[in-house]
Protein backbone atom coordinates (compact mmCIF):
# COMPACT_ATOMS: atom_id res chain seq x y z
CA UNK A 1 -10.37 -7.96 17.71
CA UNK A 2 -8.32 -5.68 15.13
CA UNK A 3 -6.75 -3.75 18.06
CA UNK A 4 -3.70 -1.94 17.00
CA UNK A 5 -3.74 0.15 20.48
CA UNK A 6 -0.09 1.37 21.47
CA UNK A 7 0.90 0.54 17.95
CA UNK A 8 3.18 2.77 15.24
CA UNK A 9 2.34 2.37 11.91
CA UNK A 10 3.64 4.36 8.66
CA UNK A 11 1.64 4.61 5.59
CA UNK A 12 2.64 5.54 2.55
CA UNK A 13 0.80 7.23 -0.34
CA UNK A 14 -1.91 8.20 2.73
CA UNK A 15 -2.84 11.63 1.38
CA UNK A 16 -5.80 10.46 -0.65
CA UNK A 17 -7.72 7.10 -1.80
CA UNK A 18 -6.62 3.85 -0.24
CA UNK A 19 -4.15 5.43 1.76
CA UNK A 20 -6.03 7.89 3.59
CA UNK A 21 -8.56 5.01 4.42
CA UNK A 22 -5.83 3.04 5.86
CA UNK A 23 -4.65 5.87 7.46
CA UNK A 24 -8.38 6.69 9.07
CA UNK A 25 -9.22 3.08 10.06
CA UNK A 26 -5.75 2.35 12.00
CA UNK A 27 -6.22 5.78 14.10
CA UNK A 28 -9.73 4.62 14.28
CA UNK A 29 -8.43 1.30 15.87
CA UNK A 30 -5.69 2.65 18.21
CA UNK A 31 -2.88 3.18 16.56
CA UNK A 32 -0.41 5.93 15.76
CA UNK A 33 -0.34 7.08 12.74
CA UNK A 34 2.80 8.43 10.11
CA UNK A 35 1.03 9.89 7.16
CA UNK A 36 3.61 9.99 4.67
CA UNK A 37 3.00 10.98 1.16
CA UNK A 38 4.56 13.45 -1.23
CA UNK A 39 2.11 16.86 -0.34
CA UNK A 40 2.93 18.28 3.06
CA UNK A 41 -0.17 19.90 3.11
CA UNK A 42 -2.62 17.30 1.88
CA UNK A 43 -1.04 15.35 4.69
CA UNK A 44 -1.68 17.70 7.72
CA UNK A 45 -5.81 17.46 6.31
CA UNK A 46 -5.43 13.88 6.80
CA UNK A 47 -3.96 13.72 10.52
CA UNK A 48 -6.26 16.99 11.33
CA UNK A 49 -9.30 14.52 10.33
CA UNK A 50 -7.87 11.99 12.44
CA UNK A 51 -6.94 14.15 15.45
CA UNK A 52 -10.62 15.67 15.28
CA UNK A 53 -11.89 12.24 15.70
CA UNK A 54 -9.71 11.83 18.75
CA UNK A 55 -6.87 9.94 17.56
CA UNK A 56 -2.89 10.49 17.23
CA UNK A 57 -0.85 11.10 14.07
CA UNK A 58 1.80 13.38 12.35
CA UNK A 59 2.20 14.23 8.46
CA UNK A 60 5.89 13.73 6.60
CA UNK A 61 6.35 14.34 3.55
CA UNK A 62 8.21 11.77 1.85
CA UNK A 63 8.81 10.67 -2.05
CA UNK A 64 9.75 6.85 -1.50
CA UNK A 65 11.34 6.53 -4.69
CA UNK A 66 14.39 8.85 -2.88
CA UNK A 67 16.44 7.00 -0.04
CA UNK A 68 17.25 10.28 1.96
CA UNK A 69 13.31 10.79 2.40
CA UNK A 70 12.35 7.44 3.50
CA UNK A 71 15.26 7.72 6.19
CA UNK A 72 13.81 10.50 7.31
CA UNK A 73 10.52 9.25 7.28
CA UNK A 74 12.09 6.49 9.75
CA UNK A 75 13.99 9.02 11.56
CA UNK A 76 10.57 11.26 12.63
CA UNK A 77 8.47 8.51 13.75
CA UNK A 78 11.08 7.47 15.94
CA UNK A 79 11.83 10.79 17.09
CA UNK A 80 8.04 10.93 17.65
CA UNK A 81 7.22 7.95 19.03
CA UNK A 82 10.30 5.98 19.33
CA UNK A 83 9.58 3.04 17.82
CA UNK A 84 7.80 1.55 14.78
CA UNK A 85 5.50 -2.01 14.51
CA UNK A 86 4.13 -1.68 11.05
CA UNK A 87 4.69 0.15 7.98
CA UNK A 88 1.76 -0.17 4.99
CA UNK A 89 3.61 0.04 1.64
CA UNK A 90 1.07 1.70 -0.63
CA UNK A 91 2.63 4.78 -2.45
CA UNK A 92 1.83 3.99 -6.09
CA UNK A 93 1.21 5.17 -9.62
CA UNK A 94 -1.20 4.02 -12.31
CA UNK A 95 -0.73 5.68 -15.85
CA UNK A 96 -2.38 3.69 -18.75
CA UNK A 97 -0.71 4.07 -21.94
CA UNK A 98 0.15 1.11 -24.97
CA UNK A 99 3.34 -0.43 -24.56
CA UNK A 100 4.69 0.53 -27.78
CA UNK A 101 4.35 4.32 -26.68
CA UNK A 102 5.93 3.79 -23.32
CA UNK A 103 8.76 6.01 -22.67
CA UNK A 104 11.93 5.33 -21.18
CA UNK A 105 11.26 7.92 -18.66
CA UNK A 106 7.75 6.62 -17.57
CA UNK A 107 9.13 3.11 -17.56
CA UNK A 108 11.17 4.35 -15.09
CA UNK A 109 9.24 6.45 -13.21
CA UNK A 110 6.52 3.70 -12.35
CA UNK A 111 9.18 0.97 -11.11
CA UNK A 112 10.99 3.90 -9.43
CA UNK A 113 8.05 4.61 -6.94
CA UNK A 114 5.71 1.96 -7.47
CA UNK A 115 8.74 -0.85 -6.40
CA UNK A 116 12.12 0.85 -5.49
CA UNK A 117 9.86 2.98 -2.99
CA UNK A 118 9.04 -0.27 -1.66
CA UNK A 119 12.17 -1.73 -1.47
CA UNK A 120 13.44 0.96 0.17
CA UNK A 121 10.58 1.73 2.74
CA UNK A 122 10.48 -1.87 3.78
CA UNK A 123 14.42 -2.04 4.20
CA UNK A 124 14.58 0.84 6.55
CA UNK A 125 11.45 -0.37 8.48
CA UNK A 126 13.19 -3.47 8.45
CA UNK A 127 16.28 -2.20 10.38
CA UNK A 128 14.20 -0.67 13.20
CA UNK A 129 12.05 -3.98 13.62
CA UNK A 130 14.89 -6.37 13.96
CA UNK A 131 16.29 -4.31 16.47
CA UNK A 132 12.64 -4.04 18.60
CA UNK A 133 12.13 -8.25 17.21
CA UNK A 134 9.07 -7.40 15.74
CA UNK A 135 7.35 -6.09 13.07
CA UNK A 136 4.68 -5.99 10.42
CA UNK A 137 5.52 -5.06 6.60
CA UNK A 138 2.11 -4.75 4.34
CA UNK A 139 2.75 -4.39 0.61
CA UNK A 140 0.14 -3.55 -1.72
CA UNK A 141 -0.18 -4.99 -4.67
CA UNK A 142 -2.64 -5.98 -7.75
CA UNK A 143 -4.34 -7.98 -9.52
CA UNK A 144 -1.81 -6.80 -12.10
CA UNK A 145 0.55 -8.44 -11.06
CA UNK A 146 0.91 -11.46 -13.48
CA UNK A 147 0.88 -14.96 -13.14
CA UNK A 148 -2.83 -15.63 -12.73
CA UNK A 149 -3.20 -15.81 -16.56
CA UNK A 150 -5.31 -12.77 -17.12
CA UNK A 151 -3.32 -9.69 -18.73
CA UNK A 152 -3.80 -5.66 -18.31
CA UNK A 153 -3.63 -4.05 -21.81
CA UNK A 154 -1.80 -0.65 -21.21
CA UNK A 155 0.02 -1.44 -18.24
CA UNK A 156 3.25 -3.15 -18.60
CA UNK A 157 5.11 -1.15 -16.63
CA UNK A 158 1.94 -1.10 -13.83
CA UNK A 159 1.65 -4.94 -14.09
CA UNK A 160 5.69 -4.91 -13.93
CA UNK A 161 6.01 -3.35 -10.81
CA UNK A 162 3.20 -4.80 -9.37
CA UNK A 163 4.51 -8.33 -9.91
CA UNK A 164 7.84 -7.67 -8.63
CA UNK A 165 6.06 -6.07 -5.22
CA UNK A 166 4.24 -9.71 -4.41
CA UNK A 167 7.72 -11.28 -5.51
CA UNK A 168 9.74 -9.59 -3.61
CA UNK A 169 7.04 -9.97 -0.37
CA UNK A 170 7.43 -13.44 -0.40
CA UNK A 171 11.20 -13.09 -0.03
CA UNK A 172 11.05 -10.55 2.52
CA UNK A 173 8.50 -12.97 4.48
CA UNK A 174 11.13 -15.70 4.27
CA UNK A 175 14.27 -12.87 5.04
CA UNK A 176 12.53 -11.49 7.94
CA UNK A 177 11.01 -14.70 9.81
CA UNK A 178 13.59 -15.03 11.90
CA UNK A 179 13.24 -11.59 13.51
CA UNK A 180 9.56 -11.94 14.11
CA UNK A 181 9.17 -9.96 11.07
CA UNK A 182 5.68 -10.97 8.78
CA UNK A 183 5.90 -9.95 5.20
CA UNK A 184 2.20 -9.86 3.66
CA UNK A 185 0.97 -8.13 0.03
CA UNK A 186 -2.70 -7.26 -0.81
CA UNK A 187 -3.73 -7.49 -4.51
CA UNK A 188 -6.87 -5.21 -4.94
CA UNK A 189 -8.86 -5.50 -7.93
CA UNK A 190 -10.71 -2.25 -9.40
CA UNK A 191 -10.74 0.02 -6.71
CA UNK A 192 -13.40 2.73 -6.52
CA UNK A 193 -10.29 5.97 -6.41
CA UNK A 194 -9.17 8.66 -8.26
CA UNK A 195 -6.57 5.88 -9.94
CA UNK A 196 -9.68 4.63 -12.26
CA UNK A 197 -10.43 7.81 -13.36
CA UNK A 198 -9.58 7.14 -16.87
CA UNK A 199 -11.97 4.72 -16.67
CA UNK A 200 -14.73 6.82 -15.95
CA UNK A 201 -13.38 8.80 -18.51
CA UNK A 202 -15.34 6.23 -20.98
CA UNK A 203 -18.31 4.84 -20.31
CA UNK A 204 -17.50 1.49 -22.42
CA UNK A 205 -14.09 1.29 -20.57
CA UNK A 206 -15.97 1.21 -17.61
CA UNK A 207 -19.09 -0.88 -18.66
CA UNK A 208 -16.09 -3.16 -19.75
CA UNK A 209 -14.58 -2.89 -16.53
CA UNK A 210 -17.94 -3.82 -14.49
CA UNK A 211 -18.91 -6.38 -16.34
CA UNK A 212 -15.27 -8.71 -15.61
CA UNK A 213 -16.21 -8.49 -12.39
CA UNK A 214 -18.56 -11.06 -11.01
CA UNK A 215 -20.00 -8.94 -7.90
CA UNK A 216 -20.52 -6.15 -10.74
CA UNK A 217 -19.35 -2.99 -8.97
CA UNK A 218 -16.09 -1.20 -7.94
CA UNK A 219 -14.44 -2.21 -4.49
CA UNK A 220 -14.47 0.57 -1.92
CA UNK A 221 -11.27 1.67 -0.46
CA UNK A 222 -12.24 1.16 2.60
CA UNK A 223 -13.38 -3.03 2.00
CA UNK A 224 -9.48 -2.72 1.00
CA UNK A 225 -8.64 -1.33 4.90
CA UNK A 226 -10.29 -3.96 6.32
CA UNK A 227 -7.90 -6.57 4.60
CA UNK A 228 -4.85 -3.94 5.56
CA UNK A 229 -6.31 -3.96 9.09
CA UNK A 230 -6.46 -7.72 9.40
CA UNK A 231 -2.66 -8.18 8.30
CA UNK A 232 -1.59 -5.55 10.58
CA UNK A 233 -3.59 -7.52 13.94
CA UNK A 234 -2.96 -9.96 16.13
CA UNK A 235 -5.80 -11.63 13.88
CA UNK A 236 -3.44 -12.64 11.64
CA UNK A 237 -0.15 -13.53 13.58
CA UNK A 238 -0.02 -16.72 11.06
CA UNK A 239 0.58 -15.50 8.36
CA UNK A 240 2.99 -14.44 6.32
CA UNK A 241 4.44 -14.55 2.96
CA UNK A 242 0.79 -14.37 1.39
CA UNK A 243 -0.87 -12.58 -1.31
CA UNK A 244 -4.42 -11.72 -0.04
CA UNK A 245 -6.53 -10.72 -3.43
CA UNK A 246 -9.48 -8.54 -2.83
CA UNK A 247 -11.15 -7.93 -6.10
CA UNK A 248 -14.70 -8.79 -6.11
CA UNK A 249 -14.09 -11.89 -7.89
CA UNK A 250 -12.50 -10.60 -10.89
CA UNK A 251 -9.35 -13.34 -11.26
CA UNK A 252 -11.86 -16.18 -10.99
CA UNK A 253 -13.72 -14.98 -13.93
């Protein structure tokens, strides 16, 4: 079961937290790997962890929120491998700030990356699967993202972006069905990463933060790669078009 053997995936945002898990279990489960995030350099460390452990992968650098670098994103894992079967949408950005101090600038800069880069990866992977008939699109998304009647002081644009991204998946599902195409998003709760480390930052913010959620811890990233894994498999050739919320309980409270 979860065998992505002989499979091309890209992941984005892969240099560190979630990412870099996803990144580690796919290798770790046959497949190879694009690590794709904005540092060269922190890239190469992941694929030299995952060639040590005897698997296959390449680094790109690549800011999603810029069309000419996810083209060539596309463009070197075909040139590598020749083809692509899945591409993990998970580049993101968390800042925490009021709403009434928001700039213009980091209004921007969150939708820019967090759903433009999204757009943009999953239109060019797009492309390449219709032409191969298959393909697998994974969008990551939140618990953020609205519409399950629980709000997220200090993150409008966050909870903005985040919204649109399990929109616009279940569009995409319904776009891309016809080419053998599944469209899935994942909305993780509060993720044990270096994106909550504000929250650690305050030890009431994070007793607060603990104590909404009803298995009263963080998530690991890696309970977050399963979910990715499952999407990306055989497993889960059903679906599509769904929102898969892994968050220790924390929208049922």
């Amino acid at each position: 079961m979860f065998d992505l053997k002989g499979k091309v995936a890209i992941i984005t945002g892969a240099r560190r937290g979630m990412g870099k898990s996803h990144a580690l279990l796919f290798a770790k489960s046959g497949a190879k790997v694009v690590v794709a995030d904005i540092s060269l350099e922190d890239c190469q460390l992941v694929v030299d962890e995952i060639k040590k452990a005897g698997g296959e992968a390449i680094a790109v650098k690549c800011d999603v929120s810029k069309k000419a670098e996810v083209d060539e994103m596309i463009a070197a894992t075909l040139k590598k491998w020749g083809k692509l079967d899945i591409l993990v949408n998970n580049a993101g950005i968390c800042q925490f700030k009021p709403f009434l101090e928001l700039t213009e600038e980091e209004w921007d800069k969150t939708l820019d990356i967090n759903l433009k880069g999204y757009f943009l990866c999953a239109q060019a992977a797009a492309k390449e699967m219709i032409r191969q008939k298959s393909g697998i699109i994974i969008n990551i998304a939140s618990v953020a993202m609205g519409q399950q009647g629980v709000g997220f002081p200090t993150l409008a644009h966050y909870s903005a972006s985040k919204g649109g991204i399990a929109a616009m998946s279940e569009t995409l599902a319904l776009e891309l069905a016809p080419y053998n195409i599944r469209v899935n998003a994942i909305a993780p709760g509060a993720i044990d990463t270096s994106m909550v480390d504000p929250l650690r930052a305050d030890s009431k913010t994070m007793e607060g933060t603990i104590a909404r959620i009803p298995l009263r811890r963080m998530g690991k990233a890696e309970e977050v790669s399963n979910v990715v894994l499952f999407l990306a498999s055989d497993e889960s050739s059903y679906m599509t078009g769904s929102t898969v919320v892994v968050d220790g309980g924390w929208l049922s409270m």
